[in-house]
PDB file of N, CA and C in Angstrom:
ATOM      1  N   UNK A   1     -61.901 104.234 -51.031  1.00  0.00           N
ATOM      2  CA  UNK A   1     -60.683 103.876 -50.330  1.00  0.00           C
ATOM      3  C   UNK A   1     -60.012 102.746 -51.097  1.00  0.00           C
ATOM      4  N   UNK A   2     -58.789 102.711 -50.932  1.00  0.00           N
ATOM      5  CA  UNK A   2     -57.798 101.845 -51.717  1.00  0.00           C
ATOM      6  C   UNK A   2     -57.087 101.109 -50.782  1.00  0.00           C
ATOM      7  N   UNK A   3     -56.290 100.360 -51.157  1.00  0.00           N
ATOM      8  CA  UNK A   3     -55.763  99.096 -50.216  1.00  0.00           C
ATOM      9  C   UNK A   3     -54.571  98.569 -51.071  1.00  0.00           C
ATOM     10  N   UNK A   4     -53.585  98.477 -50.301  1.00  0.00           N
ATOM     11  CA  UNK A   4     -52.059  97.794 -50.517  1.00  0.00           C
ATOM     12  C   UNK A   4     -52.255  96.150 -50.168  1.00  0.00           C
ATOM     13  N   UNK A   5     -52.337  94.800 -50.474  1.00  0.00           N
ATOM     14  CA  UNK A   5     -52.208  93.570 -49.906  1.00  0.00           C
ATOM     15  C   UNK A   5     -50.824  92.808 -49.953  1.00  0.00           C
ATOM     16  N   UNK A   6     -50.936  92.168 -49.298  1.00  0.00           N
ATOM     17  CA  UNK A   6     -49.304  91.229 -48.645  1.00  0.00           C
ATOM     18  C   UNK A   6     -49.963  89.646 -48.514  1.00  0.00           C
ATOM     19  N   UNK A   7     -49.682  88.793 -49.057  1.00  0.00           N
ATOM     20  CA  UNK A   7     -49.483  87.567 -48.322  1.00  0.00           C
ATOM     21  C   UNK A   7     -48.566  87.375 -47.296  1.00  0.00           C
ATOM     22  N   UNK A   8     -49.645  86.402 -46.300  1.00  0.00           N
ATOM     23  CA  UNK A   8     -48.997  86.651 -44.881  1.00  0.00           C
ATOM     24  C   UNK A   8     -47.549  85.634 -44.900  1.00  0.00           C
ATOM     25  N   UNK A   9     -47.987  84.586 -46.187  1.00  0.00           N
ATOM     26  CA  UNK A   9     -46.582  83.880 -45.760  1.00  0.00           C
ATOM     27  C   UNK A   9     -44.998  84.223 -46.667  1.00  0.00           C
ATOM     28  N   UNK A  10     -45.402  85.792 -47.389  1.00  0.00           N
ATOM     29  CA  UNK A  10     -44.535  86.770 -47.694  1.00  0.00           C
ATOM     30  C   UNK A  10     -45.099  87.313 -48.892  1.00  0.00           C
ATOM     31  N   UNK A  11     -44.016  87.240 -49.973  1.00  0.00           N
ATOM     32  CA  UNK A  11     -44.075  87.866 -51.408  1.00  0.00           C
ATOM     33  C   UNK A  11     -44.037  89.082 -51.294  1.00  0.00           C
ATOM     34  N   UNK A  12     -44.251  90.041 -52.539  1.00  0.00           N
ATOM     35  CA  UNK A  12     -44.749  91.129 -52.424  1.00  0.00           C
ATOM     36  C   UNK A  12     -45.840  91.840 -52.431  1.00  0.00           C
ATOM     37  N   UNK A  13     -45.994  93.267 -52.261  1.00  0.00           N
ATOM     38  CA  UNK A  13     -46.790  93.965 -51.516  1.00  0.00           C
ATOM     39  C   UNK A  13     -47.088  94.239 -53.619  1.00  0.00           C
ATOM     40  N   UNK A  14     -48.912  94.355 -53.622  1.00  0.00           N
ATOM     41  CA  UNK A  14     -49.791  94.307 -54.017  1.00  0.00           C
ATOM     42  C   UNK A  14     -50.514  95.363 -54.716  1.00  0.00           C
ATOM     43  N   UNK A  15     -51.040  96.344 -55.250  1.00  0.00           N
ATOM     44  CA  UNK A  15     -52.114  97.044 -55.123  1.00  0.00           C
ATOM     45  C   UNK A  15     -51.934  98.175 -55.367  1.00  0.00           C
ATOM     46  N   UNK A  16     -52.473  99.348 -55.530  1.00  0.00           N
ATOM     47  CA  UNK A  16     -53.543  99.511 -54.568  1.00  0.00           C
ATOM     48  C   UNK A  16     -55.096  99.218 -55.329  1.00  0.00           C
ATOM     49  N   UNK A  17     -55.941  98.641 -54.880  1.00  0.00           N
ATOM     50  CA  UNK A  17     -57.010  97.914 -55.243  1.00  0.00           C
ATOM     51  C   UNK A  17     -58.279  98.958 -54.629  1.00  0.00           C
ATOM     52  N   UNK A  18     -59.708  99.051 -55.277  1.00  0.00           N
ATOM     53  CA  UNK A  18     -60.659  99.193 -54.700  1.00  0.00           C
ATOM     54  C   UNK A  18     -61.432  98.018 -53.877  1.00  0.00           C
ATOM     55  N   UNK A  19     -62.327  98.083 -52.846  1.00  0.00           N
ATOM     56  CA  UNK A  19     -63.121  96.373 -52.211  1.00  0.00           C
ATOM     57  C   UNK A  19     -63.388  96.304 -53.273  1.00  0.00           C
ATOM     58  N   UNK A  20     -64.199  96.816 -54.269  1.00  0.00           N
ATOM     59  CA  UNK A  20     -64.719  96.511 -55.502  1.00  0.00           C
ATOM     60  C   UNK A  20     -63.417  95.229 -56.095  1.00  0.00           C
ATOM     61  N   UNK A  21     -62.299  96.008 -56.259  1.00  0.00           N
ATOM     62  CA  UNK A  21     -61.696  94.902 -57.132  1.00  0.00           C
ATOM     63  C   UNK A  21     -60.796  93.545 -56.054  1.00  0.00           C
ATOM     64  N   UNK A  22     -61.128  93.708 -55.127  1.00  0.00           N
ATOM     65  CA  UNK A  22     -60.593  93.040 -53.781  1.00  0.00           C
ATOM     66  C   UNK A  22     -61.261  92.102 -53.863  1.00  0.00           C
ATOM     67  N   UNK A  23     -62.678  92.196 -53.997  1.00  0.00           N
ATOM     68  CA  UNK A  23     -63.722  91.627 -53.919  1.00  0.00           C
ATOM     69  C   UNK A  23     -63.788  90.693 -54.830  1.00  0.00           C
ATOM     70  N   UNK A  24     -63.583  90.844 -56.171  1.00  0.00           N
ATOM     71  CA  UNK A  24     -62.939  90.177 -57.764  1.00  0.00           C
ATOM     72  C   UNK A  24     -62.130  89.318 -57.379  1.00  0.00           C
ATOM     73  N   UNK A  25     -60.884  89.941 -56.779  1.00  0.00           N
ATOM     74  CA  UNK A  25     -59.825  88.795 -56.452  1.00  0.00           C
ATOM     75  C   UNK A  25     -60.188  87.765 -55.982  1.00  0.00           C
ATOM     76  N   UNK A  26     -60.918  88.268 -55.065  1.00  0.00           N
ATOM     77  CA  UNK A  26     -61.309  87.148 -53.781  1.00  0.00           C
ATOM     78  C   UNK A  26     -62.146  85.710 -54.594  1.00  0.00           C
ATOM     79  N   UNK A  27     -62.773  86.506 -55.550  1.00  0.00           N
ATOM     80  CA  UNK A  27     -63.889  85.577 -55.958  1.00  0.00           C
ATOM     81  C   UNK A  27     -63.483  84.572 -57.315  1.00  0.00           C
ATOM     82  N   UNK A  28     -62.219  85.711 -57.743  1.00  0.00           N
ATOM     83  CA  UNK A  28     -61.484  84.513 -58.353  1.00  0.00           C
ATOM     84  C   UNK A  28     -60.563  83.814 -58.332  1.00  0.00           C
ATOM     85  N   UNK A  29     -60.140  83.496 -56.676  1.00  0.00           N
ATOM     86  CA  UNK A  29     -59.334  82.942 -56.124  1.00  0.00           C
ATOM     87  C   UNK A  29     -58.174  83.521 -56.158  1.00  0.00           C
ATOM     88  N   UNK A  30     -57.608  84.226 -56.292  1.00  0.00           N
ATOM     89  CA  UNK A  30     -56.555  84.749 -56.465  1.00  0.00           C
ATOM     90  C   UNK A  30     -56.047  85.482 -55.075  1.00  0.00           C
ATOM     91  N   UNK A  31     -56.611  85.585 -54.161  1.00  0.00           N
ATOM     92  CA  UNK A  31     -56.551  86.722 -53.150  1.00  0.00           C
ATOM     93  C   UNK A  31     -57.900  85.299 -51.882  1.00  0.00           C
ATOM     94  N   UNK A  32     -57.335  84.962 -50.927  1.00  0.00           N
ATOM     95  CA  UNK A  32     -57.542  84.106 -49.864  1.00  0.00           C
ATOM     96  C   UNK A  32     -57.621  85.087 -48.090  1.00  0.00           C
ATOM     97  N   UNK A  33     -58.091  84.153 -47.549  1.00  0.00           N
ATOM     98  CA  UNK A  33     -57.459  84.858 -45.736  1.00  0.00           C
ATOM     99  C   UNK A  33     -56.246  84.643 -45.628  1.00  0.00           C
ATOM    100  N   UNK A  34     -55.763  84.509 -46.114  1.00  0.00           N
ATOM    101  CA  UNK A  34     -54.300  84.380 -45.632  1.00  0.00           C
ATOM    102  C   UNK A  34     -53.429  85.778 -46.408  1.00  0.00           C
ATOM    103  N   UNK A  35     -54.257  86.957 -46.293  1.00  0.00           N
ATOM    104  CA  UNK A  35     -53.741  87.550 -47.118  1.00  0.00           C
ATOM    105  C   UNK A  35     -54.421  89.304 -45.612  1.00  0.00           C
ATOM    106  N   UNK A  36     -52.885  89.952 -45.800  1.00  0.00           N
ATOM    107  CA  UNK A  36     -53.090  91.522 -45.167  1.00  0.00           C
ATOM    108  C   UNK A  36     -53.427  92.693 -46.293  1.00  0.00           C
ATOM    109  N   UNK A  37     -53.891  93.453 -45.427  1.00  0.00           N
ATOM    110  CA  UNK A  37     -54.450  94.520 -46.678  1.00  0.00           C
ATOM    111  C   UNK A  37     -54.118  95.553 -45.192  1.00  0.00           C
ATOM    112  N   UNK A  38     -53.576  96.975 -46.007  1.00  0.00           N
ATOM    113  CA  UNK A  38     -53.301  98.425 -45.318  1.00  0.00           C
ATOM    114  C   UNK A  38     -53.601  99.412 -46.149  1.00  0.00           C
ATOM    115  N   UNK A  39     -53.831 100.491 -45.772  1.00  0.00           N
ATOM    116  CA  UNK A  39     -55.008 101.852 -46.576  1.00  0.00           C
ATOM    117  C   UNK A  39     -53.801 102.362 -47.225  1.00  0.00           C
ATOM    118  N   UNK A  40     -54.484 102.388 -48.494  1.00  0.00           N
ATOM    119  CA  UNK A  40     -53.344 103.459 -49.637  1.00  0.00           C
ATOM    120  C   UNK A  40     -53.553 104.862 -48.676  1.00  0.00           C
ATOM    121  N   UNK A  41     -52.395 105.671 -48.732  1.00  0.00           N
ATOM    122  CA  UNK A  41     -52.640 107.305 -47.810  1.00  0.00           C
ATOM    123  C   UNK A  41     -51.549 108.142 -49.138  1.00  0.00           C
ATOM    124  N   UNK A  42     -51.597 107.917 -50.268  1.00  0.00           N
ATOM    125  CA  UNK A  42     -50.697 108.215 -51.334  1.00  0.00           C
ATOM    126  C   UNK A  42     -48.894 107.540 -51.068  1.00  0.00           C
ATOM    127  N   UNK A  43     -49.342 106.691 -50.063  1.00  0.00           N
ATOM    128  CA  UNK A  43     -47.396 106.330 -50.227  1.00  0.00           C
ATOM    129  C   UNK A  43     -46.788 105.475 -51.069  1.00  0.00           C
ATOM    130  N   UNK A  44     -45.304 105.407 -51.755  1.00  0.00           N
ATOM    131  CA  UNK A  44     -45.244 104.663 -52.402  1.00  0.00           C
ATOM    132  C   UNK A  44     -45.268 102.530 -51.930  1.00  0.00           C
ATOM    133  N   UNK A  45     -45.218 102.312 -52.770  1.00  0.00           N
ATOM    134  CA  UNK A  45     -45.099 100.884 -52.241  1.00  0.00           C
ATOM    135  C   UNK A  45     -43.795 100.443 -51.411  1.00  0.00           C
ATOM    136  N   UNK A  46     -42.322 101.591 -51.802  1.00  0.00           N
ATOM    137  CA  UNK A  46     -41.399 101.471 -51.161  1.00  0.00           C
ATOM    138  C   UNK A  46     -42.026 101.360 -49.824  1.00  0.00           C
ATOM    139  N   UNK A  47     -42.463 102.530 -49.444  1.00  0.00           N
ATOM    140  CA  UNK A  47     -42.409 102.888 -48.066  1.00  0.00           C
ATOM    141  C   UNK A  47     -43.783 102.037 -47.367  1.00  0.00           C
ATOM    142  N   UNK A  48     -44.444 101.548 -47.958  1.00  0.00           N
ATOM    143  CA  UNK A  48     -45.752 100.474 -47.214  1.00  0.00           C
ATOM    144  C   UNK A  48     -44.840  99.519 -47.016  1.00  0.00           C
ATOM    145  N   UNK A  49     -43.826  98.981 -47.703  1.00  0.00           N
ATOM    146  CA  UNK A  49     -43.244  98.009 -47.366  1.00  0.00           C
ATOM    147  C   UNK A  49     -42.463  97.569 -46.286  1.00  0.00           C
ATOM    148  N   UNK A  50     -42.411  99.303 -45.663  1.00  0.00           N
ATOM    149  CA  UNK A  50     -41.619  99.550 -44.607  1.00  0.00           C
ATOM    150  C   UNK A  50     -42.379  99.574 -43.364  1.00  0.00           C
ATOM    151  N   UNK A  51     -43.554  99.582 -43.422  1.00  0.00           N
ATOM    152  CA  UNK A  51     -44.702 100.006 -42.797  1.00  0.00           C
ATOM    153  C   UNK A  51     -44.634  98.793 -41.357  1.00  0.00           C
ATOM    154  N   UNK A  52     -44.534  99.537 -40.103  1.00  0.00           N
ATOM    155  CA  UNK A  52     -44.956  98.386 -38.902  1.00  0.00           C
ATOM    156  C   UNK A  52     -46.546  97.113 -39.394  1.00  0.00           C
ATOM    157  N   UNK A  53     -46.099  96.486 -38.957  1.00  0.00           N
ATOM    158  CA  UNK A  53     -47.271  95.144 -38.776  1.00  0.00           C
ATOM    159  C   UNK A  53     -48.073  94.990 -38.266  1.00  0.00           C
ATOM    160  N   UNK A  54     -48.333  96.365 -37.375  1.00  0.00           N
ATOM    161  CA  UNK A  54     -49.440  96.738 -37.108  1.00  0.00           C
ATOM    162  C   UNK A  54     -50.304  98.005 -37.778  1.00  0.00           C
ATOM    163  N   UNK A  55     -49.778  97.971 -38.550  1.00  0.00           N
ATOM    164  CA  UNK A  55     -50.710  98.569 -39.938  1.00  0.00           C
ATOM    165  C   UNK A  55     -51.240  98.022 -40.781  1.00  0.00           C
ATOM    166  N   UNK A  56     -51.327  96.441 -40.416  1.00  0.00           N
ATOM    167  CA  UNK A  56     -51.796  95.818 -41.727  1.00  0.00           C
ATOM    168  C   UNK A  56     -52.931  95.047 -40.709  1.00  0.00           C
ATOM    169  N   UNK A  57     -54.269  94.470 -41.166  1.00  0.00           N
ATOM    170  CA  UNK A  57     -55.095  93.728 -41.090  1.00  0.00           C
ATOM    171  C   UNK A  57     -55.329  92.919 -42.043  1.00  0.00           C
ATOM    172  N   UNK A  58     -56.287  91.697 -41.194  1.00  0.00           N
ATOM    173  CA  UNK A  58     -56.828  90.532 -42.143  1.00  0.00           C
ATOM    174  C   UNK A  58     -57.782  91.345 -43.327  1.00  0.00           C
ATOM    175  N   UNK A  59     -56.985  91.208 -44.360  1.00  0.00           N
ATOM    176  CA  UNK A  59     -58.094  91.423 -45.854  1.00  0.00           C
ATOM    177  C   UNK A  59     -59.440  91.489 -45.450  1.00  0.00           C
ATOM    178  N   UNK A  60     -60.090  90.181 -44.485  1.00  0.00           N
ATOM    179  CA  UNK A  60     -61.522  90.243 -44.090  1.00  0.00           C
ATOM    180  C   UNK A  60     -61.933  91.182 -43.245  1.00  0.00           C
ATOM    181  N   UNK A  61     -60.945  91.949 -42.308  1.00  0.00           N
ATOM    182  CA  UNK A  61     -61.575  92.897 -41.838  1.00  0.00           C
ATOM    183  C   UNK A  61     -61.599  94.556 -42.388  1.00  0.00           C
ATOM    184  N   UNK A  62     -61.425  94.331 -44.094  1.00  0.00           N
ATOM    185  CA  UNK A  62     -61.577  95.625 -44.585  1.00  0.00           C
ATOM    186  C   UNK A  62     -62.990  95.609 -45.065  1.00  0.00           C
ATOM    187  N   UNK A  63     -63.743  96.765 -44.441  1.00  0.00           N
ATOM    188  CA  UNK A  63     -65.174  97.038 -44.649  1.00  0.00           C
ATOM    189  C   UNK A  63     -65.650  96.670 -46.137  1.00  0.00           C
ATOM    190  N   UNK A  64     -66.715  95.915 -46.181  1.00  0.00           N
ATOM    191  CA  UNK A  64     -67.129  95.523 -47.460  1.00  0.00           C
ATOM    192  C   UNK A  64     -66.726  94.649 -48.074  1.00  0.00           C
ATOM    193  N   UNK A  65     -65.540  94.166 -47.694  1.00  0.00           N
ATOM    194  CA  UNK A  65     -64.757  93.444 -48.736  1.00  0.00           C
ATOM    195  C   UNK A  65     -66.062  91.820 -48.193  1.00  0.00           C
ATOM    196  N   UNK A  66     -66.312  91.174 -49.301  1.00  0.00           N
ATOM    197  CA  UNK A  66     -66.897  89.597 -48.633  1.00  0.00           C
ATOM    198  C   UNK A  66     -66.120  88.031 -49.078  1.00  0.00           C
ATOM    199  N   UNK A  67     -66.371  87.168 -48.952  1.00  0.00           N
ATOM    200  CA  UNK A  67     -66.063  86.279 -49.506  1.00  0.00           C
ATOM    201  C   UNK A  67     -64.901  85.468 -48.587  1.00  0.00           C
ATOM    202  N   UNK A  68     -64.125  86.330 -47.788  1.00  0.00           N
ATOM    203  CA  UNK A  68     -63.272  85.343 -46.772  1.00  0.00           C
ATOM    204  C   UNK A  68     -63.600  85.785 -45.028  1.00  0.00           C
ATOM    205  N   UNK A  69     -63.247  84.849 -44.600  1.00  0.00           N
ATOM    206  CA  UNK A  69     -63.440  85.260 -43.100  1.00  0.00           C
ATOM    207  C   UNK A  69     -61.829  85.594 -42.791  1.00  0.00           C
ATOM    208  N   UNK A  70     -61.949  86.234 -41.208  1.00  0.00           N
ATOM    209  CA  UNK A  70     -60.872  85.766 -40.398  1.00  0.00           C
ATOM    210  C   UNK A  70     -60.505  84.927 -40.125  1.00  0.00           C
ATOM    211  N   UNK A  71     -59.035  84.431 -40.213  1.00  0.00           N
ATOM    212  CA  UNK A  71     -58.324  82.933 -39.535  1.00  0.00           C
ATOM    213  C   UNK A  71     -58.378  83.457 -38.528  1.00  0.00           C
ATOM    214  N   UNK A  72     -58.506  81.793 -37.558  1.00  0.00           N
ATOM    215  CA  UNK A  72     -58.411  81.654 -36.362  1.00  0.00           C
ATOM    216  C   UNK A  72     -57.049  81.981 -36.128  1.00  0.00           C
ATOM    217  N   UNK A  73     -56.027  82.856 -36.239  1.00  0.00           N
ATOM    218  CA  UNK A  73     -54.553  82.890 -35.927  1.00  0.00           C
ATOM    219  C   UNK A  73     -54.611  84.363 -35.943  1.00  0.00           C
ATOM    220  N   UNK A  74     -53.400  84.689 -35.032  1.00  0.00           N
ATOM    221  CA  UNK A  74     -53.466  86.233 -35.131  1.00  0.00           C
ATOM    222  C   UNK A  74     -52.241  86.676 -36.008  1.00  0.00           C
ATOM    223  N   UNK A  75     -52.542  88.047 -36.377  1.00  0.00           N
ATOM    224  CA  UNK A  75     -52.130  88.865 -36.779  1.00  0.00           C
ATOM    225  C   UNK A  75     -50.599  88.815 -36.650  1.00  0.00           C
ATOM    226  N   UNK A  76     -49.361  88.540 -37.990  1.00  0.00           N
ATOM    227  CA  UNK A  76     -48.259  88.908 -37.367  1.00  0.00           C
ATOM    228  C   UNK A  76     -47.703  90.144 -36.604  1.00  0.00           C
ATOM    229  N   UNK A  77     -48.361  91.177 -36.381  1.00  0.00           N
ATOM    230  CA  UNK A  77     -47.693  92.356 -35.334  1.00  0.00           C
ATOM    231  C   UNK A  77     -48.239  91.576 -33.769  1.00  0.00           C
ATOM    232  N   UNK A  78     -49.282  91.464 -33.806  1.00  0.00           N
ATOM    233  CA  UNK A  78     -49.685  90.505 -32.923  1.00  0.00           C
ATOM    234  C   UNK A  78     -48.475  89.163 -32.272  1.00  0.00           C
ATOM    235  N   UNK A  79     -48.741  88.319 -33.230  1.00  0.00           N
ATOM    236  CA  UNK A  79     -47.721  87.667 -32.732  1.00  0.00           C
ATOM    237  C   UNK A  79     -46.148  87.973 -32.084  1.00  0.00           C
ATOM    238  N   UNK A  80     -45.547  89.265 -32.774  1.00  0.00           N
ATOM    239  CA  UNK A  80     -44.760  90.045 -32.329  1.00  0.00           C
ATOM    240  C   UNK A  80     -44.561  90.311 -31.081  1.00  0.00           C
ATOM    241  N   UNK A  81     -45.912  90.738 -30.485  1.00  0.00           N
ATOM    242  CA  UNK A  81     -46.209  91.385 -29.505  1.00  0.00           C
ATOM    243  C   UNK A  81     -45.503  90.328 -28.054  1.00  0.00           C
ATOM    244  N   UNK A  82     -46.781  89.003 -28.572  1.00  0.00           N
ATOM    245  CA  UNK A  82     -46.814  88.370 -27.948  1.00  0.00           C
ATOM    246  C   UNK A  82     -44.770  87.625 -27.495  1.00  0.00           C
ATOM    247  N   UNK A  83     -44.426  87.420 -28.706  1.00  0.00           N
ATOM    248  CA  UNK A  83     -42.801  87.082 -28.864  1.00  0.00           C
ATOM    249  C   UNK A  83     -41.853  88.370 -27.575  1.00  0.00           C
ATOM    250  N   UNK A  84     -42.297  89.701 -27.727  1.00  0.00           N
ATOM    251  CA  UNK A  84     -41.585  90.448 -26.977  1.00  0.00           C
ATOM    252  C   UNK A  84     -41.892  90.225 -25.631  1.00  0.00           C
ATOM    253  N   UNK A  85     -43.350  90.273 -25.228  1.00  0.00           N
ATOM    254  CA  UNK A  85     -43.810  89.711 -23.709  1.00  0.00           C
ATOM    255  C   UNK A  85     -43.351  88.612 -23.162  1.00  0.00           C
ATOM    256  N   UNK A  86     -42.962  87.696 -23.917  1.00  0.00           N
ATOM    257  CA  UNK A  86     -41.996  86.531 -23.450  1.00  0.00           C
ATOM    258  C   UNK A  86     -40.886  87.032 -22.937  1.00  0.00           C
ATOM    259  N   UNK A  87     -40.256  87.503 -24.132  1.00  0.00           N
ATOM    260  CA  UNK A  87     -38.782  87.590 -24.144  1.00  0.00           C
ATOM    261  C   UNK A  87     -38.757  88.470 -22.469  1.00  0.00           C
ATOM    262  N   UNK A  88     -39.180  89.884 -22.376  1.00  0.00           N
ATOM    263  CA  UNK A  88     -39.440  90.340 -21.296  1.00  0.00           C
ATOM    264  C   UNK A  88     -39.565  89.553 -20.106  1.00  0.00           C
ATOM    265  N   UNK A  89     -40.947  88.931 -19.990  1.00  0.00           N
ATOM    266  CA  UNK A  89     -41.313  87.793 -19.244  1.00  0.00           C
ATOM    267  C   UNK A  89     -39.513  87.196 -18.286  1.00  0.00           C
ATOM    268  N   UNK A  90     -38.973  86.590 -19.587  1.00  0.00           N
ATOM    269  CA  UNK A  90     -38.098  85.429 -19.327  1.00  0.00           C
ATOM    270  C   UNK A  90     -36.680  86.554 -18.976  1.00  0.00           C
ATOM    271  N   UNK A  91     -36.639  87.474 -19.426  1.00  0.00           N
ATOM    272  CA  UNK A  91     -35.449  88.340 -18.760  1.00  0.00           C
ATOM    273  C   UNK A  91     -35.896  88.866 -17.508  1.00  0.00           C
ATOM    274  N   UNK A  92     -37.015  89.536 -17.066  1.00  0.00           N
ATOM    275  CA  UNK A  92     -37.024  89.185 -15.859  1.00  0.00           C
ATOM    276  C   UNK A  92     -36.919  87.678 -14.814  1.00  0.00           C
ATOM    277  N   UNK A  93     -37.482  87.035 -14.941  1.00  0.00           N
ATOM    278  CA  UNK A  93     -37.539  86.076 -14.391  1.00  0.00           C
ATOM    279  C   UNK A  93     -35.704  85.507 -13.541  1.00  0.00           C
ATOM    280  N   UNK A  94     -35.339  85.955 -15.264  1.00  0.00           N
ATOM    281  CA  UNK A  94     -33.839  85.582 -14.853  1.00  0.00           C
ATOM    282  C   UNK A  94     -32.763  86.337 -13.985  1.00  0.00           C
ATOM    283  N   UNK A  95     -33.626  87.575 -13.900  1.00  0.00           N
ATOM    284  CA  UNK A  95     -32.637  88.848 -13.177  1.00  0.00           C
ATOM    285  C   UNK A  95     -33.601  88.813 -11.678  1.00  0.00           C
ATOM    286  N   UNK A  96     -34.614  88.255 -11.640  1.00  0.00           N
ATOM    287  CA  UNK A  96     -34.842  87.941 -10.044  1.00  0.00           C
ATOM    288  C   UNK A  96     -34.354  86.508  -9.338  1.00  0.00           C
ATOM    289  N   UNK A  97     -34.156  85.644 -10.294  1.00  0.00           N
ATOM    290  CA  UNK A  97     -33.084  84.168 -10.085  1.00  0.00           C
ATOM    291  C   UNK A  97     -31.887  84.928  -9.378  1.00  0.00           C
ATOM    292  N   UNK A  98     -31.025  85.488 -10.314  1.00  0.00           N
ATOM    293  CA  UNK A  98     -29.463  86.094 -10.321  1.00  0.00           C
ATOM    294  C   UNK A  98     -29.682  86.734  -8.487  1.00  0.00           C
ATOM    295  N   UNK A  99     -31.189  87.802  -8.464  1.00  0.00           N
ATOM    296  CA  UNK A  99     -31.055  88.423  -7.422  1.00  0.00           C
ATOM    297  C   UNK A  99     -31.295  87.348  -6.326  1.00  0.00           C
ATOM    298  N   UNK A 100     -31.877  85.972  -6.337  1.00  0.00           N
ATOM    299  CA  UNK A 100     -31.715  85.732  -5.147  1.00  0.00           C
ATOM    300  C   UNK A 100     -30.731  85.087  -4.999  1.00  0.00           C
ATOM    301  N   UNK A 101     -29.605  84.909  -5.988  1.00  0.00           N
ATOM    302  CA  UNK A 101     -28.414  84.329  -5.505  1.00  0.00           C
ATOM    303  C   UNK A 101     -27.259  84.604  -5.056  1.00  0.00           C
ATOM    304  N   UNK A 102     -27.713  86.126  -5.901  1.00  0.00           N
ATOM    305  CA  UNK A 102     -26.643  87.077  -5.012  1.00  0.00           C
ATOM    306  C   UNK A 102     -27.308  87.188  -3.337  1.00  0.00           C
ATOM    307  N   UNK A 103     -28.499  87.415  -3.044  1.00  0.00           N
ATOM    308  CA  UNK A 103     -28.695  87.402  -1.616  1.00  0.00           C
ATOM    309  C   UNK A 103     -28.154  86.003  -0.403  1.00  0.00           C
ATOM    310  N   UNK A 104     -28.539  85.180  -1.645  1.00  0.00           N
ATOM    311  CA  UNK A 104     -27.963  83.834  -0.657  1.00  0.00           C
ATOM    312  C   UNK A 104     -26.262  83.658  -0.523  1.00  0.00           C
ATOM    313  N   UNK A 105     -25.547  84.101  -1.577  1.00  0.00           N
ATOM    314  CA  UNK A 105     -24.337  84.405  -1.201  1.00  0.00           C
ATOM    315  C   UNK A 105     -23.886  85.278  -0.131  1.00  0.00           C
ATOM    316  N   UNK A 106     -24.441  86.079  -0.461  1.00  0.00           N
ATOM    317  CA  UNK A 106     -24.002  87.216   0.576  1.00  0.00           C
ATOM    318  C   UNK A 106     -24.011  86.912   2.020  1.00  0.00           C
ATOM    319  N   UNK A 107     -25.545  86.021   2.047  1.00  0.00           N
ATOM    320  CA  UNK A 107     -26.085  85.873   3.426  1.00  0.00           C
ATOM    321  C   UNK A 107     -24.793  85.256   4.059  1.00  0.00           C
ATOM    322  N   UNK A 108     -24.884  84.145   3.283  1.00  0.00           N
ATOM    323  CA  UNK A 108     -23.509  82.921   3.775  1.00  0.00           C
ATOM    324  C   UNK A 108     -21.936  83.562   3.769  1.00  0.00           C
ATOM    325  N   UNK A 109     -21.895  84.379   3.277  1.00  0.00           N
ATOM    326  CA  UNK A 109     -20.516  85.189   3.798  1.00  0.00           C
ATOM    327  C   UNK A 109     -20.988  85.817   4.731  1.00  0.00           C
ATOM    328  N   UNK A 110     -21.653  86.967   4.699  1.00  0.00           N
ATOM    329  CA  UNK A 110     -22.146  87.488   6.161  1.00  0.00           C
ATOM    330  C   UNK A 110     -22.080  86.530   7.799  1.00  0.00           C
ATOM    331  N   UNK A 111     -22.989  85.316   7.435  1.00  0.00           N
ATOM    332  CA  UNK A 111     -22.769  84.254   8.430  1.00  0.00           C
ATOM    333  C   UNK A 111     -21.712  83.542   8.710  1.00  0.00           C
ATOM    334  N   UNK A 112     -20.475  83.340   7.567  1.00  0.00           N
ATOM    335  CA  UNK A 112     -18.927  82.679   7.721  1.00  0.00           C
ATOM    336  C   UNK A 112     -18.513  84.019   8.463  1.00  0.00           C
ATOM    337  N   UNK A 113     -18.672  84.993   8.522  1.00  0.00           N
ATOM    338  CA  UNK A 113     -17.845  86.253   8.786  1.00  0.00           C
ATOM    339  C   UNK A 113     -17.966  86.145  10.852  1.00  0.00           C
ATOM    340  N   UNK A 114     -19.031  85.653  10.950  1.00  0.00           N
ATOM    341  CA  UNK A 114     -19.549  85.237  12.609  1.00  0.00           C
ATOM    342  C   UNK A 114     -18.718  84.216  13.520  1.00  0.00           C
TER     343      UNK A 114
END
């Protein structure tokens, strides 16, 4: 199996590498945890580049590979995730605000109407 890598804090996309030569990198510093790795499937590098962020994992969790661990930080698709559940989160929040103010308006016209 082969492998495309990305540094997580950008550049370009990498490879495709055996663990064998992953493993090299790693050991000659060149290649850290701070680095994603996704399975060559014959595509070009154009199109890995295009690839969701949840296709990529920590370098350390490609089988065999040794020499780095996982960071304690997650995954940017991950973080993604987490960014949309907010956003969600906070648009509701705000459209049940709106709804109780439309109810309290209403109420109080309803009750001026008495």
């Amino acid at each position: 199996m082969r492998y495309y890598i990305k540094n997580v804090g950008g550049g370009s996309i990498d490879g495709p590498y055996t663990v064998e030569e992953l493993n090299r990198r790693i050991h000659e510093g060149k290649v850290d945890s701070q680095w994603l790795a996704t399975s060559d499937i014959g595509e070009s590098i154009q199109v890995v580049s295009r690839s969701p962020g949840s296709d990529w994992i920590w370098i350390a969790e490609v089988h065999r590979v040794i020499g780095v661990a996982v960071p304690p930080i997650s995954r940017p698709a991950e973080d993604m995730r987490v960014r949309w559940l907010l956003i969600v989160g906070f648009v509701i929040l705000i459209c049940v605000f709106l709804f109780l103010l439309l109810v309290a308006d209403l109420s109080e016209k309803l009750q001026g109407l008495h």
